[in-house]
N, C-alpha and C. Protein backbone atom coordinates (compact mmCIF):
# COMPACT_ATOMS: atom_id res chain seq x y z
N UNK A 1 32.77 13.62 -0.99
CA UNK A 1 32.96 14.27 -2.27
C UNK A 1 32.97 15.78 -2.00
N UNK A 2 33.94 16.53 -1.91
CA UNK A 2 34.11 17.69 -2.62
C UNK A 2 33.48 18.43 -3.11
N UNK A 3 32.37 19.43 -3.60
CA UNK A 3 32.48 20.71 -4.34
C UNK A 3 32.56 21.88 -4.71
N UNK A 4 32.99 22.34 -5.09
CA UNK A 4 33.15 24.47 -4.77
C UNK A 4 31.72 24.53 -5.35
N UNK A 5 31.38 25.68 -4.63
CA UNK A 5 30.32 26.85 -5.00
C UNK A 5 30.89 27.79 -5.80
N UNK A 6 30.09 28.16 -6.96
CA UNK A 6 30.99 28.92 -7.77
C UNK A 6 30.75 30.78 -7.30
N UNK A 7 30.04 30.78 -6.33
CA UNK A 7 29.99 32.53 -6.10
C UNK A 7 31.22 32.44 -4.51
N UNK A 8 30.97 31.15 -3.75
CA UNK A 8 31.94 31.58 -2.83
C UNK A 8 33.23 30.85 -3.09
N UNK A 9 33.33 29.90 -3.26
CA UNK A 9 34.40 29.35 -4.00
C UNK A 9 35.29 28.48 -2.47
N UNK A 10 34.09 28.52 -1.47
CA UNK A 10 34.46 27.86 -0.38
C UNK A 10 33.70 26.09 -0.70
N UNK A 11 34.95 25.12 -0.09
CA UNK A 11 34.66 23.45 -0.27
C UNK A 11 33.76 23.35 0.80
N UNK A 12 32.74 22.87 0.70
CA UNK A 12 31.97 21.89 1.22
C UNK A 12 31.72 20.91 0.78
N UNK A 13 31.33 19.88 2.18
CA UNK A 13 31.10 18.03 2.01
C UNK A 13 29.64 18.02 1.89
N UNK A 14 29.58 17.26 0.67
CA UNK A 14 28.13 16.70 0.46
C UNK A 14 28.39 15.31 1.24
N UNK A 15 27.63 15.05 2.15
CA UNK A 15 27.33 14.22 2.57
C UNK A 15 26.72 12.80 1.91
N UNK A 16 27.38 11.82 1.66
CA UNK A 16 26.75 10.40 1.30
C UNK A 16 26.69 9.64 1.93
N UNK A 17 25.07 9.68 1.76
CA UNK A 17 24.58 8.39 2.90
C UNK A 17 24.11 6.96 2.34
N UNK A 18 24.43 5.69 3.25
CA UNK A 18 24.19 5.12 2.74
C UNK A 18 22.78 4.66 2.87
N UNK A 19 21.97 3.40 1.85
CA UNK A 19 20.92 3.53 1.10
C UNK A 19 20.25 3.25 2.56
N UNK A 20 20.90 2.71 3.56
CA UNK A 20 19.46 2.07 5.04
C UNK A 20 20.09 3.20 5.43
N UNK A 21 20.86 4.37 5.59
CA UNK A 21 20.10 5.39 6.68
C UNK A 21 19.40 6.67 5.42
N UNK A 22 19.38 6.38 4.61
CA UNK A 22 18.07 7.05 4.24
C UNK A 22 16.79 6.37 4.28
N UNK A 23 16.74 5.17 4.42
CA UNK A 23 15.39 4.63 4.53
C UNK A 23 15.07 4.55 6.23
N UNK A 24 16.07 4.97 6.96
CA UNK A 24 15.95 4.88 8.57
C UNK A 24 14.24 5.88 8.38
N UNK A 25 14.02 6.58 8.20
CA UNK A 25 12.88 7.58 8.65
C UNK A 25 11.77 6.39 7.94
N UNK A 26 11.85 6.27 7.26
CA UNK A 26 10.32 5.18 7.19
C UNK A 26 10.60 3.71 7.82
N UNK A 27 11.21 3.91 8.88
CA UNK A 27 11.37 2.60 10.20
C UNK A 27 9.89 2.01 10.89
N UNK A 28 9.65 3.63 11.16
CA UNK A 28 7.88 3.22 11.71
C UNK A 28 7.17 2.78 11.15
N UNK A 29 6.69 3.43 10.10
CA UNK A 29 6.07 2.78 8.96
C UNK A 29 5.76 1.12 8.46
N UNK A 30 7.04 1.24 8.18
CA UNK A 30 7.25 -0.44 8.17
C UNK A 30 6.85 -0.95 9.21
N UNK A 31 7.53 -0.48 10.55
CA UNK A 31 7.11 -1.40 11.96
C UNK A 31 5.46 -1.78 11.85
N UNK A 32 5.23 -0.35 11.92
CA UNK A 32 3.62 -0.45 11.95
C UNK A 32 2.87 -1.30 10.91
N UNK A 33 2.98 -1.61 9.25
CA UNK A 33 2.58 -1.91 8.95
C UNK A 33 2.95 -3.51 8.87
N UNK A 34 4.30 -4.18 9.70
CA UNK A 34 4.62 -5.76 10.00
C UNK A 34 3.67 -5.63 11.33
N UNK A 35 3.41 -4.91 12.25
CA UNK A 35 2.55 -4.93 13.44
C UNK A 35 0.94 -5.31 13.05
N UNK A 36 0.50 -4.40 12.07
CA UNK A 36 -0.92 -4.41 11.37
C UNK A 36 -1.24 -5.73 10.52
N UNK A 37 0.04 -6.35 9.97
CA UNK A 37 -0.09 -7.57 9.18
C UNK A 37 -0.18 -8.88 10.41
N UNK A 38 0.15 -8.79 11.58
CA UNK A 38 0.42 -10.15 12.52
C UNK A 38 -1.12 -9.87 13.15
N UNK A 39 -0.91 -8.39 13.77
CA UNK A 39 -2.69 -8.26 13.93
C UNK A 39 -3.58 -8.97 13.20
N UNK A 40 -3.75 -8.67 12.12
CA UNK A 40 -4.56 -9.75 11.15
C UNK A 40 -4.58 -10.67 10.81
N UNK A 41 -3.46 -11.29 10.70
CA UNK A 41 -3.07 -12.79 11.00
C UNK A 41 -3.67 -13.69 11.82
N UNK A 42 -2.93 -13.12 12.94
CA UNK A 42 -3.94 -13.69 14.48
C UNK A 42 -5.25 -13.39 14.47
N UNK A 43 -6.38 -12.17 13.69
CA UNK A 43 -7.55 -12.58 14.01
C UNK A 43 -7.90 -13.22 12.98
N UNK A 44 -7.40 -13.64 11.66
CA UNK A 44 -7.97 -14.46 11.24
C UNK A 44 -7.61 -15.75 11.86
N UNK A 45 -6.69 -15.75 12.60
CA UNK A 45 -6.86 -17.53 12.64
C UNK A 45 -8.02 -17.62 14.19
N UNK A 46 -7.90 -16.54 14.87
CA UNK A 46 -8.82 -17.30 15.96
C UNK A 46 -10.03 -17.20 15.59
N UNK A 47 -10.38 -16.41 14.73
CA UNK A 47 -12.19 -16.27 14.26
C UNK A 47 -12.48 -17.41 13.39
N UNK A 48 -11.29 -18.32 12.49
CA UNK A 48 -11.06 -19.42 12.00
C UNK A 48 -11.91 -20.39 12.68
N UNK A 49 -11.01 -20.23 13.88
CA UNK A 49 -11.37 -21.55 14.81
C UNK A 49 -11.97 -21.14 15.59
N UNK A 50 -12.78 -20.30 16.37
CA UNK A 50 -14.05 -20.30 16.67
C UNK A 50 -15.28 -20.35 15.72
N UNK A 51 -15.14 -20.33 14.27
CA UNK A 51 -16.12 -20.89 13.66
C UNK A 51 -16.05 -22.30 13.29
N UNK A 52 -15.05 -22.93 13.45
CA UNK A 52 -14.75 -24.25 13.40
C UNK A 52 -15.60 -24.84 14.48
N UNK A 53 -15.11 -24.21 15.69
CA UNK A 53 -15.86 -24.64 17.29
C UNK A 53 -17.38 -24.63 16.89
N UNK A 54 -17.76 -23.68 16.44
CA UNK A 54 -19.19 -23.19 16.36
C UNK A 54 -20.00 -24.47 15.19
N UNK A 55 -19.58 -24.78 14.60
CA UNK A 55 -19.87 -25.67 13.62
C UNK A 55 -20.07 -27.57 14.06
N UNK A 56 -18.71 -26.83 14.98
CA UNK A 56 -18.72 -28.35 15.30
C UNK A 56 -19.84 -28.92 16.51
N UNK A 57 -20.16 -27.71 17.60
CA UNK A 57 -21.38 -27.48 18.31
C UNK A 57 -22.36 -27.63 17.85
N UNK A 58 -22.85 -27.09 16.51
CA UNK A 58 -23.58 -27.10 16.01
C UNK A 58 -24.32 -28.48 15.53
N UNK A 59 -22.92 -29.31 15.12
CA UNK A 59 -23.66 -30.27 14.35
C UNK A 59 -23.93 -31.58 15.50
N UNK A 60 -23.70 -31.22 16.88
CA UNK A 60 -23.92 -32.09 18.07
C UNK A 60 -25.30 -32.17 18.66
């Protein structure tokens, strides 16, 4: 798109981007916070089942 400046009256391109490379800069973000969600995932399930283990020791 096109528009003059009205003091210089020289065309410049506004640039349009589309909607994923403006969201490119919060890439990390996201990464990090799908990284932080599997982290937690996985320790809940092994602390799961080491209290499962522990229980089941227990009642032997």
């Amino acid at each position: 798109m096109k528009t003059k400046t009205p003091a210089t009256g020289r065309a410049h391109m506004r640039l349009l981007t589309p909607r994923s490379l403006r969201l490119l800069p919060l890439l990390p973000a996201i990464a990090t916070l799908l990284l932080l969600g599997l982290v937690l995932w996985a320790n809940q399930r092994i602390v799961a089942r080491d209290l499962a283990q522990r229980a089941h020791y227990r009642v032997l």
